[in-house]
C-alpha atoms as a PDB file:
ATOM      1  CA  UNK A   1     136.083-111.189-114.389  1.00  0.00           C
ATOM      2  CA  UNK A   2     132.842-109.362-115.556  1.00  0.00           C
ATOM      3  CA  UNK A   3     132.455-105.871-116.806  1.00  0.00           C
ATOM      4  CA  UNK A   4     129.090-103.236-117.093  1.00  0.00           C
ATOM      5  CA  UNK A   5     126.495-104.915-119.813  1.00  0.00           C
ATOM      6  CA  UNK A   6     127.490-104.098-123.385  1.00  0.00           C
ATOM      7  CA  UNK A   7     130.859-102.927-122.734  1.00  0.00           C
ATOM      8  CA  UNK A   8     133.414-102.914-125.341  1.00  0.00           C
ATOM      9  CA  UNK A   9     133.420-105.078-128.210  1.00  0.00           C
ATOM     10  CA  UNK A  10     136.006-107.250-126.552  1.00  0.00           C
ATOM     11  CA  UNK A  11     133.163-108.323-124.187  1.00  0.00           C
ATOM     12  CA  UNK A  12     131.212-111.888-124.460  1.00  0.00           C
ATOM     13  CA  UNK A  13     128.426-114.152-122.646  1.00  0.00           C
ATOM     14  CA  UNK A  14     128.340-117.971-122.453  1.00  0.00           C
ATOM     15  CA  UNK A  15     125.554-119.305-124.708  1.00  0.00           C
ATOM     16  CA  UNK A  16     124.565-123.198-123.664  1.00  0.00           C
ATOM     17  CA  UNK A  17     123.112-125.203-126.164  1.00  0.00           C
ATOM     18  CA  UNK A  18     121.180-127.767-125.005  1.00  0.00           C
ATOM     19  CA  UNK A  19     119.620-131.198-126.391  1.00  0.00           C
ATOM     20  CA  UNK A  20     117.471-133.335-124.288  1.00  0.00           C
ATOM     21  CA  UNK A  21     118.097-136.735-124.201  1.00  0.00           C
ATOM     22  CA  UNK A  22     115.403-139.253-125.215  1.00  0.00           C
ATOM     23  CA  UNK A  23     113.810-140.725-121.621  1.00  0.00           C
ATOM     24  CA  UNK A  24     110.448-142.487-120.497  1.00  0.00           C
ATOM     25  CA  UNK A  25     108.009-140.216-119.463  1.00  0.00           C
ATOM     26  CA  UNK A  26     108.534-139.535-115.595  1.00  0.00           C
ATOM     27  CA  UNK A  27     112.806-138.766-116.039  1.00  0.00           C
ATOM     28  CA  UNK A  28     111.591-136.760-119.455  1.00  0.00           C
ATOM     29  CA  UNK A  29     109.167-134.549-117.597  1.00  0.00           C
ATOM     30  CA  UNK A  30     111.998-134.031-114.375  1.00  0.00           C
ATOM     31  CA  UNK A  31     114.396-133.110-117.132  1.00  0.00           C
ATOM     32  CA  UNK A  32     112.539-130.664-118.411  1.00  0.00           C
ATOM     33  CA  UNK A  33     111.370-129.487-115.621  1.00  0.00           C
ATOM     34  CA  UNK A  34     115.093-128.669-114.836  1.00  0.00           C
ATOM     35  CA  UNK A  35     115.861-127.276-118.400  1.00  0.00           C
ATOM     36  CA  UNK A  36     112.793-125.007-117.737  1.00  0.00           C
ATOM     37  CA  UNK A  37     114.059-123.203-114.995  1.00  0.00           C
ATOM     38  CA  UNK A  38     116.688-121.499-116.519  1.00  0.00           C
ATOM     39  CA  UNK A  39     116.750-122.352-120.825  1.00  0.00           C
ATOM     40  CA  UNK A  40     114.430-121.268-123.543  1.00  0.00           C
ATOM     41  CA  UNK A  41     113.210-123.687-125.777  1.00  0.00           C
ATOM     42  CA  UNK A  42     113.502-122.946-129.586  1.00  0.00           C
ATOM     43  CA  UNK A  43     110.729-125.343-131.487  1.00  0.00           C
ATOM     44  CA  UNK A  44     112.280-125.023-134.874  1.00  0.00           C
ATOM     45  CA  UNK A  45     116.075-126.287-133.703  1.00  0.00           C
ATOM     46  CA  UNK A  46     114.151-128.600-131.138  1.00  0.00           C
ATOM     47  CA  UNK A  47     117.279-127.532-128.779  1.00  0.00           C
ATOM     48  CA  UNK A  48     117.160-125.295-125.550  1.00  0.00           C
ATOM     49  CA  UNK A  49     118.626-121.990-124.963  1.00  0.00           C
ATOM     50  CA  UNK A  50     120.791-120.077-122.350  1.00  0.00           C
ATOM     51  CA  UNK A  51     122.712-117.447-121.691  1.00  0.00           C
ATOM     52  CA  UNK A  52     125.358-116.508-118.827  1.00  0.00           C
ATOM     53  CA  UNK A  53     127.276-113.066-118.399  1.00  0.00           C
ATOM     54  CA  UNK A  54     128.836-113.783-114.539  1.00  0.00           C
ATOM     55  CA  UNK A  55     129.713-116.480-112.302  1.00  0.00           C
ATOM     56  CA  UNK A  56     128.138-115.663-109.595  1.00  0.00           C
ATOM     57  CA  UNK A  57     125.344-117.504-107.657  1.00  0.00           C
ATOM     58  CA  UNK A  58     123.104-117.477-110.666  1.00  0.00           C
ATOM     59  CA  UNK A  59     125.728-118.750-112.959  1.00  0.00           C
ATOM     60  CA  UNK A  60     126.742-121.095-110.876  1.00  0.00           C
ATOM     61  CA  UNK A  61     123.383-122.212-110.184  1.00  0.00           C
ATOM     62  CA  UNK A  62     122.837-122.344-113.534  1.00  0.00           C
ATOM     63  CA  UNK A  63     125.863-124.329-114.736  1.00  0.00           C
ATOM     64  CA  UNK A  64     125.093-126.840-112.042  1.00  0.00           C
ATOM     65  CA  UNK A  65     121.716-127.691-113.682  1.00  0.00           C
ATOM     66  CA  UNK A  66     123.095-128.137-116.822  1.00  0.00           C
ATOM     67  CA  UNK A  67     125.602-130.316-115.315  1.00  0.00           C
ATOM     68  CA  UNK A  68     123.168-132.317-113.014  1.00  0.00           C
ATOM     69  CA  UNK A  69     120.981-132.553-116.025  1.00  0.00           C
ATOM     70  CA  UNK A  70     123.227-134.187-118.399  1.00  0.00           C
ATOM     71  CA  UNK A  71     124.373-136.589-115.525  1.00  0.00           C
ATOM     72  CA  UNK A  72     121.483-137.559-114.334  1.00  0.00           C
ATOM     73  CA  UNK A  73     119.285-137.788-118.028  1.00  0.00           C
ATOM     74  CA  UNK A  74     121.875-137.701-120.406  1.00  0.00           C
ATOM     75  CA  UNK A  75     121.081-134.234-121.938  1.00  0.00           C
ATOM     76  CA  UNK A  76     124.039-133.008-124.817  1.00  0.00           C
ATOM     77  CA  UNK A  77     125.137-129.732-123.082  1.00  0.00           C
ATOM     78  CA  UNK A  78     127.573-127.464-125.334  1.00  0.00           C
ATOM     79  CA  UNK A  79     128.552-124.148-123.972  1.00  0.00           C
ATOM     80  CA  UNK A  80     130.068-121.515-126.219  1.00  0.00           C
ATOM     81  CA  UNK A  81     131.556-117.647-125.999  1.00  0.00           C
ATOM     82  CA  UNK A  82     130.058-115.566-127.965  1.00  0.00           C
ATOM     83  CA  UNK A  83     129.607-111.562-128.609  1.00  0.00           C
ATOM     84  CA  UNK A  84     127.227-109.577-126.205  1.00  0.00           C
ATOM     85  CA  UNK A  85     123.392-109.823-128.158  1.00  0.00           C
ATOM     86  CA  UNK A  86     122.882-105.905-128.605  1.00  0.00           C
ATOM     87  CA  UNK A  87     119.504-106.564-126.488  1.00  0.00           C
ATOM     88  CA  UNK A  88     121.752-108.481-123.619  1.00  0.00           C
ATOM     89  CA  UNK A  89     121.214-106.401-120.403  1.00  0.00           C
ATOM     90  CA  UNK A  90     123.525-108.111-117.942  1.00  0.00           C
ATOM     91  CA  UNK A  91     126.325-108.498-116.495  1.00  0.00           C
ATOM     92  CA  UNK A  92     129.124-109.578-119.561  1.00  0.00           C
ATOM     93  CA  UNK A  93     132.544-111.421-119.420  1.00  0.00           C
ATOM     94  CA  UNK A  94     135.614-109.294-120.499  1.00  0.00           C
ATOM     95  CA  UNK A  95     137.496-110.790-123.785  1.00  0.00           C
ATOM     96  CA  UNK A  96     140.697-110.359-121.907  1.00  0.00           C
ATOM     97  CA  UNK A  97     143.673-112.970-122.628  1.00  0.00           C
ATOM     98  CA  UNK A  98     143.720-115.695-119.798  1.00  0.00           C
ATOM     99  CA  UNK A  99     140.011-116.496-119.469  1.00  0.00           C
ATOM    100  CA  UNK A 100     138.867-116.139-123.228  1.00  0.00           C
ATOM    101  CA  UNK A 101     142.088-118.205-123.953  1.00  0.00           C
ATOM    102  CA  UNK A 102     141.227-121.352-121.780  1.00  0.00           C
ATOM    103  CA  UNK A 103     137.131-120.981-122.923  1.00  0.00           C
ATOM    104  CA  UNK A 104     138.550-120.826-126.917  1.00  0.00           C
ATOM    105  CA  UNK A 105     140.819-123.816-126.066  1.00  0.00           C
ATOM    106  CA  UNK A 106     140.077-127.458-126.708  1.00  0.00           C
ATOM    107  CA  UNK A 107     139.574-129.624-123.856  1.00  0.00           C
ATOM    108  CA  UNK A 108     140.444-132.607-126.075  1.00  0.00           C
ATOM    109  CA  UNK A 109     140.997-132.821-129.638  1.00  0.00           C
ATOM    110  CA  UNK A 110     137.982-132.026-131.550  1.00  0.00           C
ATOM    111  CA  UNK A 111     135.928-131.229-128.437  1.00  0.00           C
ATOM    112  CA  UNK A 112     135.238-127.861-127.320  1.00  0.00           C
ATOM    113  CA  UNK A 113     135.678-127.170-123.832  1.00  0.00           C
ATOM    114  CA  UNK A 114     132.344-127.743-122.189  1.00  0.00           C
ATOM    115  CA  UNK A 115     131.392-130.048-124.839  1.00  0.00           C
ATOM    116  CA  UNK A 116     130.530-133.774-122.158  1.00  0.00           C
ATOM    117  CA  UNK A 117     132.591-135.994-124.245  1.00  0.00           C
ATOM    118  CA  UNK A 118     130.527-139.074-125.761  1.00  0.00           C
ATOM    119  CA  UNK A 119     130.297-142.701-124.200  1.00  0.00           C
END
């Protein structure tokens, strides 16, 4: 469910905010290393940065770092919908009722839906 870049307003991207998690130095460096790959890093939040329009390979690619990272090293992954950046140039999810219902929808009470719940 994607539609051309910048379509109408009704049309979003998945940002993922990320925190690392604190580590000793080898696991710190591999989990960067990951992060790297595919997130910006923004010095004056201290958090990481990414953006997905489509699930295809990439995304999926994509998600499955952020997943692998925060299993293996503990790193706070929070992924949210949000309007198309005016500069975005890719592919862009459509704001249409099923999917944008289940992505604005709590997976538990409190916790958004990609929010890894805390131990």
């Amino acid at each position: 469910m994607t539609s051309s870049p910048n379509s109408p307003t009704r049309s979003w991207v998945l940002e993922a905010t990320i925190r690392t998690a604190p580590a000793a130095d080898p696991q710190w460096q591999e989990q960067l290393d990951r992060l790297r790959q595919i997130a910006s890093y923004d010095p004056k939040t201290q958090t990481w940065h990414a953006r997905l329009g489509a699930l295809g390979l990439a995304g999926m690619q994509m998600l499955q770092t952020l997943f692998d990272s925060a299993r293996v090293h503990g790193t706070e992954v929070r992924l949210t919908p949000v309007a198309v950046p005016a500069y975005w140039d890719g592919p862009a999810f459509t704001r249409g009722p099923d999917m944008a219902a289940v992505l604005e929808a709590q997976a538990d009470r409190g916790r958004p839906l990609g929010q890894l719940p805390l131990t």
